[in-house]
PDB file of N, CA and C in Angstrom:
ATOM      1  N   UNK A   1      23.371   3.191   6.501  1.00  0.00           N
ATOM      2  CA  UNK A   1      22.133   3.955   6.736  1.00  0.00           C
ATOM      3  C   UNK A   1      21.687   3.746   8.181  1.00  0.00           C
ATOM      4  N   UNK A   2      21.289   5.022   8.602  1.00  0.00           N
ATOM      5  CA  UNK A   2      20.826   4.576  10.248  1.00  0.00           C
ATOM      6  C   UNK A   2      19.269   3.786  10.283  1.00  0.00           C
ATOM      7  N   UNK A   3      19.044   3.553  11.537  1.00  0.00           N
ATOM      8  CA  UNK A   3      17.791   2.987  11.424  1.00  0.00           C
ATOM      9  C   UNK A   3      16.613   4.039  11.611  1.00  0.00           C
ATOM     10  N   UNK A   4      16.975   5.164  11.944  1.00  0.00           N
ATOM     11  CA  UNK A   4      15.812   6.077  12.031  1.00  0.00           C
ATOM     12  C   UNK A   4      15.463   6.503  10.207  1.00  0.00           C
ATOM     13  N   UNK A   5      16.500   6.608   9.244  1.00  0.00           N
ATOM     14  CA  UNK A   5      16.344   6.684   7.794  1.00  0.00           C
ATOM     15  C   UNK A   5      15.915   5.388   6.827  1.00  0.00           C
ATOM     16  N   UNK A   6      15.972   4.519   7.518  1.00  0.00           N
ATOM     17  CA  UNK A   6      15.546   2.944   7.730  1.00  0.00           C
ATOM     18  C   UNK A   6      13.926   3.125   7.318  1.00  0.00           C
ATOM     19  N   UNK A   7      13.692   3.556   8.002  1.00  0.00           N
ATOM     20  CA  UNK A   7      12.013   3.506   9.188  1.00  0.00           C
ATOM     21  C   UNK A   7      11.739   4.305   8.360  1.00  0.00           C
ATOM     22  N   UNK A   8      12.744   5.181   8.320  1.00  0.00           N
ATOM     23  CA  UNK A   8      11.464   6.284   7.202  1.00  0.00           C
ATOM     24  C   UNK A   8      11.218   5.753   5.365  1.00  0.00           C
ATOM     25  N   UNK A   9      11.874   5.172   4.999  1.00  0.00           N
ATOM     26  CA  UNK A   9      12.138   4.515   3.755  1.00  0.00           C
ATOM     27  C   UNK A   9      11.195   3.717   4.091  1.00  0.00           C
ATOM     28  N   UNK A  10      11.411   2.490   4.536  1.00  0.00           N
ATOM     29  CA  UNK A  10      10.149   1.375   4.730  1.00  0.00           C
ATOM     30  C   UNK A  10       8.914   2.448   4.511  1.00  0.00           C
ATOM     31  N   UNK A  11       8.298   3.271   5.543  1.00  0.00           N
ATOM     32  CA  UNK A  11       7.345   3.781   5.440  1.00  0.00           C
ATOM     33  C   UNK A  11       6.920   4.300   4.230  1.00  0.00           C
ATOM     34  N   UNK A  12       7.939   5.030   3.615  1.00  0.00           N
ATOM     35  CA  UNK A  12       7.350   5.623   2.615  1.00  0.00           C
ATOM     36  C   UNK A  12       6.684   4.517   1.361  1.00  0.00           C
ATOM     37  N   UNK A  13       7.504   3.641   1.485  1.00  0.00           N
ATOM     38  CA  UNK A  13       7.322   2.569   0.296  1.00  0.00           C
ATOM     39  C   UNK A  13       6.271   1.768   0.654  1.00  0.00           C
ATOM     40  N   UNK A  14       5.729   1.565   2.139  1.00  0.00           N
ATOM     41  CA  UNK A  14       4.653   0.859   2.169  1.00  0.00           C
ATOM     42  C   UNK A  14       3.172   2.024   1.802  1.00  0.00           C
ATOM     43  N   UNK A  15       4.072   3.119   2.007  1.00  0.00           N
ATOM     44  CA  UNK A  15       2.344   4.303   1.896  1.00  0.00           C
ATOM     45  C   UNK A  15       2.129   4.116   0.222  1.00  0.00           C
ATOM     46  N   UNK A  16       3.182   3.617  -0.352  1.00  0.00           N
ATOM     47  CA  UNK A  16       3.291   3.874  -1.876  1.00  0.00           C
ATOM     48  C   UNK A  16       2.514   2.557  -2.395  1.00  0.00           C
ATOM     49  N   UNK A  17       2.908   1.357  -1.862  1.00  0.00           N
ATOM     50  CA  UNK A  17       2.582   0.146  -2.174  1.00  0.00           C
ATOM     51  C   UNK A  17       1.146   0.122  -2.013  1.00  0.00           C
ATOM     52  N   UNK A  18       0.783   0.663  -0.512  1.00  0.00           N
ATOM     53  CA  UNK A  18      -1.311   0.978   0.251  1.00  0.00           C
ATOM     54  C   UNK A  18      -1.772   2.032  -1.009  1.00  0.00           C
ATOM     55  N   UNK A  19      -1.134   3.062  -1.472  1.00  0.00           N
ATOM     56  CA  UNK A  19      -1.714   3.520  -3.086  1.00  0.00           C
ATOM     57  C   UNK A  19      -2.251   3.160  -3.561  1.00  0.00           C
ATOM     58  N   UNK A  20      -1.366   2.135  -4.133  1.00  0.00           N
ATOM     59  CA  UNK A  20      -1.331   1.590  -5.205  1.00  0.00           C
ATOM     60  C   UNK A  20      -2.504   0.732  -4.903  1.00  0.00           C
ATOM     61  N   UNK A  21      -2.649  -0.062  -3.852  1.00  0.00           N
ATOM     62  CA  UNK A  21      -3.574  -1.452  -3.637  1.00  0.00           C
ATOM     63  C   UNK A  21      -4.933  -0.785  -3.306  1.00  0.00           C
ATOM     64  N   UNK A  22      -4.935   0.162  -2.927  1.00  0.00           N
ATOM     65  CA  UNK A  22      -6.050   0.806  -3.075  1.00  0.00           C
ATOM     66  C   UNK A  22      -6.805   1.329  -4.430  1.00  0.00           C
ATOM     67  N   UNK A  23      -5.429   1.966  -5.424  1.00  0.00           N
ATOM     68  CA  UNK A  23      -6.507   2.374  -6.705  1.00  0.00           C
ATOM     69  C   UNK A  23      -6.687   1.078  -7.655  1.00  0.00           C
ATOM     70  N   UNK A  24      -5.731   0.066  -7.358  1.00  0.00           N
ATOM     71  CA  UNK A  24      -6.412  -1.564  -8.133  1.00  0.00           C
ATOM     72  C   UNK A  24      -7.441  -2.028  -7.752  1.00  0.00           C
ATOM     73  N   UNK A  25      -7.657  -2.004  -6.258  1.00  0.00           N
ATOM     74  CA  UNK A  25      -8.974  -2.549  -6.051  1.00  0.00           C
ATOM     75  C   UNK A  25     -10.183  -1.529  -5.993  1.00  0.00           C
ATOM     76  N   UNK A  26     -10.081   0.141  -6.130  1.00  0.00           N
ATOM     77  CA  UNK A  26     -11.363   0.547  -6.476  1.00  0.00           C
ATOM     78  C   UNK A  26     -11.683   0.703  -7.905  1.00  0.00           C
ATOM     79  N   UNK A  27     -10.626   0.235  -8.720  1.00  0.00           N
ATOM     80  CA  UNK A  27     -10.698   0.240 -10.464  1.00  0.00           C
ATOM     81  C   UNK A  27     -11.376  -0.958 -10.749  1.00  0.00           C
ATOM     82  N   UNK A  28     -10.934  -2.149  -9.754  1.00  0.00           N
ATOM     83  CA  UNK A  28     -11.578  -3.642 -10.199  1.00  0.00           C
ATOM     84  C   UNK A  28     -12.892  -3.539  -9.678  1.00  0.00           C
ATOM     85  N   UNK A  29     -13.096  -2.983  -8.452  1.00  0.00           N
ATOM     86  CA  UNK A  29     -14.194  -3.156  -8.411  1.00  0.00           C
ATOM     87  C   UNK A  29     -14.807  -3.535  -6.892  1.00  0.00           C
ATOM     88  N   UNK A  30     -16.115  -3.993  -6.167  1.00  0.00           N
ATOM     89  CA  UNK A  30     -16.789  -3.979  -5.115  1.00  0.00           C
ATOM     90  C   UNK A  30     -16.379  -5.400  -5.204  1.00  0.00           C
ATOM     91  N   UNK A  31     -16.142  -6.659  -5.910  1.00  0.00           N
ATOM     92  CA  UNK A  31     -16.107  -7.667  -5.909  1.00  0.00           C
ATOM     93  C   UNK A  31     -15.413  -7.707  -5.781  1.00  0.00           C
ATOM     94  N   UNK A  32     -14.014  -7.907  -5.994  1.00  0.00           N
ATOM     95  CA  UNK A  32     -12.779  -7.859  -5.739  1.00  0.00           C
ATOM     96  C   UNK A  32     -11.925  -7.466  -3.858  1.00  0.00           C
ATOM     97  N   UNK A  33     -12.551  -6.272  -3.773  1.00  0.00           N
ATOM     98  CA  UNK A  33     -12.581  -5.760  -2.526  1.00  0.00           C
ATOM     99  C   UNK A  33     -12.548  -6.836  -1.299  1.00  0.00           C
ATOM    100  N   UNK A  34     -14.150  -6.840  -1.523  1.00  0.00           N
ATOM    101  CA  UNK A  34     -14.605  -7.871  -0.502  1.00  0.00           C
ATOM    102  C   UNK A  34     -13.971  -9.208  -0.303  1.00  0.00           C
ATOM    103  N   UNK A  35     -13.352  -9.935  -1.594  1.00  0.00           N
ATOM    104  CA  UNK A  35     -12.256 -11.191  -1.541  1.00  0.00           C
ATOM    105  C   UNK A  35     -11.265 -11.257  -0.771  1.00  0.00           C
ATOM    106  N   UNK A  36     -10.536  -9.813  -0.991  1.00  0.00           N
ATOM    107  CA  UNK A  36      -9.203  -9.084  -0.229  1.00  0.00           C
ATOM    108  C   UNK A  36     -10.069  -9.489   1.291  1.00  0.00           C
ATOM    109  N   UNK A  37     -10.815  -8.851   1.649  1.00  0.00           N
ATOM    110  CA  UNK A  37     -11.081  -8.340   3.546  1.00  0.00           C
ATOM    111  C   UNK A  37     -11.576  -9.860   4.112  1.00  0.00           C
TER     112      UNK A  37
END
């Protein structure tokens, strides 16, 4: 695999992973949030 198809894979899987960590922590909640930052 080249590294420009590399780069794009990583990316996609981290936009997937920031999703995800985003709809857990607005489901858990304002408390939760603030622990994370």
């Amino acid at each position: 695999m080249s590294k420009d198809n590399t780069t794009e894979h990583l990316r996609a899987e981290l936009k997937s992973l920031t999703d995800t960590l985003e709809e857990v922590l607005s489901s858990s909640g304002r408390k939760v949030e603030r622990r994370v930052e």
